[in-house]
Structure formats: structure tokens, C-alpha cells
PDB file of N, CA and C in Angstrom:
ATOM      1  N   UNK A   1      -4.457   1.363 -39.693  1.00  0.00           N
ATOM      2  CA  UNK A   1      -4.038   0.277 -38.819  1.00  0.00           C
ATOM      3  C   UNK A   1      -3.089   0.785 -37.740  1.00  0.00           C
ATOM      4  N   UNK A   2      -2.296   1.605 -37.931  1.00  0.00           N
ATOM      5  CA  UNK A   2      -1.192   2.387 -37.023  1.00  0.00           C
ATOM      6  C   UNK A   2      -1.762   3.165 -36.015  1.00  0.00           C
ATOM      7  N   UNK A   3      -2.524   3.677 -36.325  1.00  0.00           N
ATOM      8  CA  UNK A   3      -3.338   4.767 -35.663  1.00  0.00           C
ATOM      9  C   UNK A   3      -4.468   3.861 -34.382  1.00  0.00           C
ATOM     10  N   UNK A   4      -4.934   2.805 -35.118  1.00  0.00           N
ATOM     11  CA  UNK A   4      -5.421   2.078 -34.029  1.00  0.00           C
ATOM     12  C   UNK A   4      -4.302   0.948 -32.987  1.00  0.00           C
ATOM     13  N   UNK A   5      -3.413   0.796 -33.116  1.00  0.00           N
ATOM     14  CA  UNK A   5      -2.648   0.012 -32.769  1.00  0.00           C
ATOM     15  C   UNK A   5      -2.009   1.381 -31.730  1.00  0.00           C
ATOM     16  N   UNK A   6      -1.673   2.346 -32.243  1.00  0.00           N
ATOM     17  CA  UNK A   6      -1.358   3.404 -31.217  1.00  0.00           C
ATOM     18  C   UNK A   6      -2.404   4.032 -30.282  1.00  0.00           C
ATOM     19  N   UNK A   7      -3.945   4.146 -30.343  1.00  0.00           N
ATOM     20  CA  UNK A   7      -4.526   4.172 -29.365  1.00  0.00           C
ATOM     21  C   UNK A   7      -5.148   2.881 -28.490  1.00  0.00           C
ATOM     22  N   UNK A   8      -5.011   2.040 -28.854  1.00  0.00           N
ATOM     23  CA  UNK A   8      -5.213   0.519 -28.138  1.00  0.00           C
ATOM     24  C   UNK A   8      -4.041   0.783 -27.055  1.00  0.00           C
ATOM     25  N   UNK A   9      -2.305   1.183 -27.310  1.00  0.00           N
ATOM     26  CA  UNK A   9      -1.445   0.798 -26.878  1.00  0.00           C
ATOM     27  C   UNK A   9      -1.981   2.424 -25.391  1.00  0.00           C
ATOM     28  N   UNK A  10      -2.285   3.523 -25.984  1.00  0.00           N
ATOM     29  CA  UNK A  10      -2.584   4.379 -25.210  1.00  0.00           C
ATOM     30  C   UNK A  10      -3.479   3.887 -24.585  1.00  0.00           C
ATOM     31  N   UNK A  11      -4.509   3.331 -24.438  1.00  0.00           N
ATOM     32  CA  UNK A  11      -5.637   2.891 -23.918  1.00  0.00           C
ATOM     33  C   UNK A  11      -5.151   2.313 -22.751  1.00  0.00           C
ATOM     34  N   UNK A  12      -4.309   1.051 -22.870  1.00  0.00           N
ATOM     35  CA  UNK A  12      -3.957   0.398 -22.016  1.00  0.00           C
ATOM     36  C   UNK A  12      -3.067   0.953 -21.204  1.00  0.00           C
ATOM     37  N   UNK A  13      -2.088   2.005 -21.393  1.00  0.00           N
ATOM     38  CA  UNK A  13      -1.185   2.591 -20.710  1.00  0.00           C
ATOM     39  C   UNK A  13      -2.071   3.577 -19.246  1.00  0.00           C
ATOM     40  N   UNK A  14      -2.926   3.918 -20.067  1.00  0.00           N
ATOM     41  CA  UNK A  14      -3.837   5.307 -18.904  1.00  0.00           C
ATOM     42  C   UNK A  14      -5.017   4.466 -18.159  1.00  0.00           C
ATOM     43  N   UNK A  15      -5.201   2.697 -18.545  1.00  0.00           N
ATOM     44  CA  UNK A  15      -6.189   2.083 -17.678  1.00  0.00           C
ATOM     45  C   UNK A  15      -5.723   1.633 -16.627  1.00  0.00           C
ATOM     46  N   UNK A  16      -4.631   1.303 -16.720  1.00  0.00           N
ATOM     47  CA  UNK A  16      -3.602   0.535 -15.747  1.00  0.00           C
ATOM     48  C   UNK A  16      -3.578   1.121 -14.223  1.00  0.00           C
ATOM     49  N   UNK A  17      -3.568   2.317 -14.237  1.00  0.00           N
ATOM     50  CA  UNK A  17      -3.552   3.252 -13.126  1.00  0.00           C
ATOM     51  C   UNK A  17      -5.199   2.657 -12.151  1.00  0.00           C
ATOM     52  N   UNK A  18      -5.929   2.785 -12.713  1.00  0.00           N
ATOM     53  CA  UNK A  18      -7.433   2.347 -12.306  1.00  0.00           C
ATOM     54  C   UNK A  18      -7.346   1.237 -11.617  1.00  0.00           C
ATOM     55  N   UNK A  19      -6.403   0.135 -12.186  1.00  0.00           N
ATOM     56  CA  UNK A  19      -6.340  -1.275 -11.455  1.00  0.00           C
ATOM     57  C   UNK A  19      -5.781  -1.035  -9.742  1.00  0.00           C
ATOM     58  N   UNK A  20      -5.296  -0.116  -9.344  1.00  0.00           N
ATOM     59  CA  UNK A  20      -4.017   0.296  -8.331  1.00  0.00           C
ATOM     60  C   UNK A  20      -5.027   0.427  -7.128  1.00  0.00           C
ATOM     61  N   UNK A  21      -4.954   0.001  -6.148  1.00  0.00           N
ATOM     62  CA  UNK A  21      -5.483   0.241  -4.515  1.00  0.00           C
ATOM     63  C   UNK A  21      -4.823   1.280  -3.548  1.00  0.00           C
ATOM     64  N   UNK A  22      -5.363   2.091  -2.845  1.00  0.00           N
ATOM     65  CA  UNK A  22      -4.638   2.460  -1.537  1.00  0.00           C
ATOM     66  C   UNK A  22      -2.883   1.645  -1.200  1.00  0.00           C
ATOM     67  N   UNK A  23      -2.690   2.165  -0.572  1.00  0.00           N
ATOM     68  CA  UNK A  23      -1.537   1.420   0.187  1.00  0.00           C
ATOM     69  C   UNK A  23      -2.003   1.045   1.806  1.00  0.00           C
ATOM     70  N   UNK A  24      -1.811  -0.182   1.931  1.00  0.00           N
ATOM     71  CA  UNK A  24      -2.558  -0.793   4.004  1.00  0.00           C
ATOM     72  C   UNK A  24      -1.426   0.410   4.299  1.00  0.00           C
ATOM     73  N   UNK A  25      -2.194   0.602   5.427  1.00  0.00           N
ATOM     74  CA  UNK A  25      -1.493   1.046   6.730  1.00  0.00           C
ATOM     75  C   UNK A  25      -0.982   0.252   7.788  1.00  0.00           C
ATOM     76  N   UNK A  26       0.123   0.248   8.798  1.00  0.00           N
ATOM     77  CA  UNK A  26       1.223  -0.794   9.282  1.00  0.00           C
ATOM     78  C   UNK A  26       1.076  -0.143  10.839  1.00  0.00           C
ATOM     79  N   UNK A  27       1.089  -0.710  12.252  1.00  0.00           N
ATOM     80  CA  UNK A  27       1.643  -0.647  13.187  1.00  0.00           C
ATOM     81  C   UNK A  27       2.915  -0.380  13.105  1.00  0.00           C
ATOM     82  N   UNK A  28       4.117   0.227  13.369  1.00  0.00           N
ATOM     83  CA  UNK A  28       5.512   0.588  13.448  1.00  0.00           C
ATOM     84  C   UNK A  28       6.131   0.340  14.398  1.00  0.00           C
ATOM     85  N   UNK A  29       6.559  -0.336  15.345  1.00  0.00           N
ATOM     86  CA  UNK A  29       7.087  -0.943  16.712  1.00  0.00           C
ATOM     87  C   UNK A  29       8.499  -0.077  16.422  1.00  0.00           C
ATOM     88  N   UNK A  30       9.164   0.990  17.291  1.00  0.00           N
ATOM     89  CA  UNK A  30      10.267   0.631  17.343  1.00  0.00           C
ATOM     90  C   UNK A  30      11.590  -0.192  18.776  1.00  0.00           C
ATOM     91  N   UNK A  31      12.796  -0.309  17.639  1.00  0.00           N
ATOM     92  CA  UNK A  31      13.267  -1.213  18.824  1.00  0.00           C
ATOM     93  C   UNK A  31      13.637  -0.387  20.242  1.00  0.00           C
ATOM     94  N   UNK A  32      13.903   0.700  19.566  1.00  0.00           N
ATOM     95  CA  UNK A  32      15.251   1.647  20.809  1.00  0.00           C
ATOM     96  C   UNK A  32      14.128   2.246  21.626  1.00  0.00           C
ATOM     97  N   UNK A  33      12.702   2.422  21.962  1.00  0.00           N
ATOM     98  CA  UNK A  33      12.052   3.082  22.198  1.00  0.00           C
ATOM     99  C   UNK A  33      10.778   2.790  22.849  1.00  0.00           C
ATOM    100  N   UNK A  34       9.576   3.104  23.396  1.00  0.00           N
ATOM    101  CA  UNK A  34       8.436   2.343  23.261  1.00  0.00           C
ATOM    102  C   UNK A  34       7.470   2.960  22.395  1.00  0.00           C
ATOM    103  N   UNK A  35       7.870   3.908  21.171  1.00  0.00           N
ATOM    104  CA  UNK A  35       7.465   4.330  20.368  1.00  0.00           C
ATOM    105  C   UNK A  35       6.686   3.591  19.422  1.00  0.00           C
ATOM    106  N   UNK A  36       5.452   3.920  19.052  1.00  0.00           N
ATOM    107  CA  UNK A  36       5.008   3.446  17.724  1.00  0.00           C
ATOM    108  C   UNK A  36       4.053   3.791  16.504  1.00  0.00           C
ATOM    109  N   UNK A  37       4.294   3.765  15.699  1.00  0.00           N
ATOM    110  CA  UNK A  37       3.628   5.058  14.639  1.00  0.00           C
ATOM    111  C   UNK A  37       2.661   4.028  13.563  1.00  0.00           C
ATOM    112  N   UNK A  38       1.904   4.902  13.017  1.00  0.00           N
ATOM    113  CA  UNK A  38       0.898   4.550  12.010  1.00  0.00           C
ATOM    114  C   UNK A  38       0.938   4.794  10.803  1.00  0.00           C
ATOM    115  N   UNK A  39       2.218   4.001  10.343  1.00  0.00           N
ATOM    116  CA  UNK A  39       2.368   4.832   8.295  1.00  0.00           C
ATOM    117  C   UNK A  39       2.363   3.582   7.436  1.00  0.00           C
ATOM    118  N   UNK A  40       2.426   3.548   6.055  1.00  0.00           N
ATOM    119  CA  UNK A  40       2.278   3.061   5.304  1.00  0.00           C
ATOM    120  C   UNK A  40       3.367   2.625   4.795  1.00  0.00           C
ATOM    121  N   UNK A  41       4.852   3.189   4.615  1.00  0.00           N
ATOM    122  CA  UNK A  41       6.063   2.917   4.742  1.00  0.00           C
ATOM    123  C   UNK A  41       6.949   2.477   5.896  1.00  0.00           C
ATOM    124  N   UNK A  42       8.137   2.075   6.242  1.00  0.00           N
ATOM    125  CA  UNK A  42       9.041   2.229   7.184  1.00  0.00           C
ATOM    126  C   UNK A  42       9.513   3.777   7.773  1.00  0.00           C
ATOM    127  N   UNK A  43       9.062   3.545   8.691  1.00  0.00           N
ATOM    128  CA  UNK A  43      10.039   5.122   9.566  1.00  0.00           C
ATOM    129  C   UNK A  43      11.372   5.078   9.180  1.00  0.00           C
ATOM    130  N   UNK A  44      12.361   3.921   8.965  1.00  0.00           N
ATOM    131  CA  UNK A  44      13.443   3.916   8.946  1.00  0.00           C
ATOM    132  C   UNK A  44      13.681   3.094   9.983  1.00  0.00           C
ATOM    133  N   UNK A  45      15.573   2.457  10.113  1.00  0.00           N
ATOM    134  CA  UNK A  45      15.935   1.444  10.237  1.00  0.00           C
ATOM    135  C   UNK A  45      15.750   1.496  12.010  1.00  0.00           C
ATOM    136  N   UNK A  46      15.640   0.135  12.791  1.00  0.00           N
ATOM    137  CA  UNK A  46      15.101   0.282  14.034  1.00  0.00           C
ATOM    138  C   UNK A  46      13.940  -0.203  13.969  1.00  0.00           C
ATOM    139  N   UNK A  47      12.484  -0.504  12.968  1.00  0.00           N
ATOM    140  CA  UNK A  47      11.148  -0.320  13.455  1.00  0.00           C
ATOM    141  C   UNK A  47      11.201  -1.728  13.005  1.00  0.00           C
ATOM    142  N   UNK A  48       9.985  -1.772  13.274  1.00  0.00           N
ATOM    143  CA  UNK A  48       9.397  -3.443  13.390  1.00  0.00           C
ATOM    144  C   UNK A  48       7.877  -3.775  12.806  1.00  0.00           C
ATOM    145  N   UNK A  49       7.731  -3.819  11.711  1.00  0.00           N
ATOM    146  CA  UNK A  49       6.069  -3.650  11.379  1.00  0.00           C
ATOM    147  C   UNK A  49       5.458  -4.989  11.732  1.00  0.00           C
ATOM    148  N   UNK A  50       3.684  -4.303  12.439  1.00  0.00           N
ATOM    149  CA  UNK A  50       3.225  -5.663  12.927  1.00  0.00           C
ATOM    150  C   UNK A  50       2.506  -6.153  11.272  1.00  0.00           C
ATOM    151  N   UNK A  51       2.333  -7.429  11.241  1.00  0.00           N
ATOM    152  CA  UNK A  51       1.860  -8.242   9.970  1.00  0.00           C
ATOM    153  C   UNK A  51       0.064  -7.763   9.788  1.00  0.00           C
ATOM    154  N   UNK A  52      -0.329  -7.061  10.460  1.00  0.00           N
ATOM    155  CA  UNK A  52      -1.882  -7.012  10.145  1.00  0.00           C
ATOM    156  C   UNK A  52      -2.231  -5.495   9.667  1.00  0.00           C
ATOM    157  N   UNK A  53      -2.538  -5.511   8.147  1.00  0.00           N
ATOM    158  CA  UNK A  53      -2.799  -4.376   7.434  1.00  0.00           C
ATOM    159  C   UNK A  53      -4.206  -3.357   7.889  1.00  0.00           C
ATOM    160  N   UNK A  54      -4.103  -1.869   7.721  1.00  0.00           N
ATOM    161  CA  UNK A  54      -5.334  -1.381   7.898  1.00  0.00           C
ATOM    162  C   UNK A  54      -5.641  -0.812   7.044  1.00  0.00           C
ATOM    163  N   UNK A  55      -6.540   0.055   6.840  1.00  0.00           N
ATOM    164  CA  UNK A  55      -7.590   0.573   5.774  1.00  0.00           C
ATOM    165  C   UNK A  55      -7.208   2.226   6.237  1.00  0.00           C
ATOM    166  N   UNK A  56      -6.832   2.659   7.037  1.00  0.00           N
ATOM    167  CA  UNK A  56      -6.903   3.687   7.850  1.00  0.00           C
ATOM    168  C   UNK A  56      -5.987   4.601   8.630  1.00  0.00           C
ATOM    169  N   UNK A  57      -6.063   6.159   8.496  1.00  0.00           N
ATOM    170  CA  UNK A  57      -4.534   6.606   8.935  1.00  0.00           C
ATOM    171  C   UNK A  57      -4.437   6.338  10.493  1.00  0.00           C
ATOM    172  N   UNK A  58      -5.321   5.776  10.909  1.00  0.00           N
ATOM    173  CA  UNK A  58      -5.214   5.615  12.422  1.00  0.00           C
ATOM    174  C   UNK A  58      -4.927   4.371  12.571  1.00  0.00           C
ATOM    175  N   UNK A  59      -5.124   3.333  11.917  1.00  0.00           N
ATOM    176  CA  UNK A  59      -4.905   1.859  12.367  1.00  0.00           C
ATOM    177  C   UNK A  59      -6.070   1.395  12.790  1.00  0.00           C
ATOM    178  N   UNK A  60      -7.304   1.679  12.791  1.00  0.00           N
ATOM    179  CA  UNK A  60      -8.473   1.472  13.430  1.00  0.00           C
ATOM    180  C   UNK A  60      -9.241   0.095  12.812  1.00  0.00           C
ATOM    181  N   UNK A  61      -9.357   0.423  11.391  1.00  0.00           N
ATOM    182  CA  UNK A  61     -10.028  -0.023  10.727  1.00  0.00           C
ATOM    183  C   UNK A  61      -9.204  -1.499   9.453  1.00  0.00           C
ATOM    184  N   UNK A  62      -9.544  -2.755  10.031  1.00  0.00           N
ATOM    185  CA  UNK A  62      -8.100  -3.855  10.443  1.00  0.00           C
ATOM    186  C   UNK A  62      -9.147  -4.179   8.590  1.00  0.00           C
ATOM    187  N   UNK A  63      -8.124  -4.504   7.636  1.00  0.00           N
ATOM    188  CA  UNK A  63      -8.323  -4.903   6.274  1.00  0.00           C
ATOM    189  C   UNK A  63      -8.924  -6.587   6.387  1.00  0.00           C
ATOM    190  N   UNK A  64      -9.461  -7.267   5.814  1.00  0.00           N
ATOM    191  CA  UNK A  64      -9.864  -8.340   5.951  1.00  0.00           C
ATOM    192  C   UNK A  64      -8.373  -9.504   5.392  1.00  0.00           C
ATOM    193  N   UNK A  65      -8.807 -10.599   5.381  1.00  0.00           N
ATOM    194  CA  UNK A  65      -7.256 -11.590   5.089  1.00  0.00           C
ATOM    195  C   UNK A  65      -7.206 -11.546   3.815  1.00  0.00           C
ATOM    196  N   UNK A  66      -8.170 -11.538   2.752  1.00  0.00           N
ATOM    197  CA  UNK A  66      -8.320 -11.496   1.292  1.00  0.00           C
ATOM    198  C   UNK A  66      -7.684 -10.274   0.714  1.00  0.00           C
ATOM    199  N   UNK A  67      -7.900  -9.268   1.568  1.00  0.00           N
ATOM    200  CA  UNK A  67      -7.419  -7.544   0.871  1.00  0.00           C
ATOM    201  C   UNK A  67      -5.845  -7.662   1.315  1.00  0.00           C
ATOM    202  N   UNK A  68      -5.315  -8.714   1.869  1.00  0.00           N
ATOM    203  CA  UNK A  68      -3.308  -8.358   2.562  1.00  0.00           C
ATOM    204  C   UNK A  68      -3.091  -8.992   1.321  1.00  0.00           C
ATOM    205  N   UNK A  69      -1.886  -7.478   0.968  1.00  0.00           N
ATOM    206  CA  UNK A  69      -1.106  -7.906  -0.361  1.00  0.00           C
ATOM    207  C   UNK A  69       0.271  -7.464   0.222  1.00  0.00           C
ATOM    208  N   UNK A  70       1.103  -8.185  -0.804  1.00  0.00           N
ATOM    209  CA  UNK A  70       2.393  -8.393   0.131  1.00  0.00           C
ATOM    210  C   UNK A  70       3.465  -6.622  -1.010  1.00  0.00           C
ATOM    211  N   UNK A  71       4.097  -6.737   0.199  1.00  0.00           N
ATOM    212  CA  UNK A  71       4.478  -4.789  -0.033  1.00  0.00           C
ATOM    213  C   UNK A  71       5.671  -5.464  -0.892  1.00  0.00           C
TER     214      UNK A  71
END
């Protein structure tokens, strides 16, 4: 009984990862500048991310409204 209760609990620990998506990619506006970059995080303090997620390291390819999950 132990032995299955400990690979059930492993089971679920190493499936979890599988559930996980990409991270969108963000427009980056900054303020001080007319700079603007294409990352998945904040550049740091100053930037301004636009609200419409992409699929893509370029920003090209715009995620549909169903795939925006909130960061």
C-alpha cells in the first residue's frame, strides 16, 4: 500500500510539468526613450507592456483572446 501511495504521489509530481505552456511574449514601451523591446519579462523599471500577448520572439505572431493568461 506504501509503495503505491508513493508512486501515485511521484506520478503526479513529474506530470505537472506537462500541464505548463510557453511564456506570451510582450511589446516593452519604454518611458525615458523611444525604445522598445520584445521579451517575455520586464526590462526593468521605466517600461510599459502593451496588453496583447504573442506566440513569438519577434512579436509577429499575436496569441488569440482564449490563449491570454494573466502573468
Amino acid at each position: 500500500m506504501r509503495s503505491r501511495l508513493c508512486f501515485l504521489l511521484l506520478a503526479a509530481t513529474l506530470a505537472a510539468p506537462a500541464l505548463g505552456a510557453p511564456a506570451p511574449w510582450y511589446w516593452w514601451f519604454s518611458r525615458d526613450s523611444d525604445q522598445r523591446v520584445c521579451w517575455q519579462t520586464s526590462p526593468g523599471e521605466g517600461w510599459i507592456r502593451e496588453p496583447q500577448p504573442f506566440r513569438d520572439a519577434r512579436c509577429r505572431d499575436k496569441m488569440p483572446a482564449s490563449g491570454i493568461r494573466n502573468p
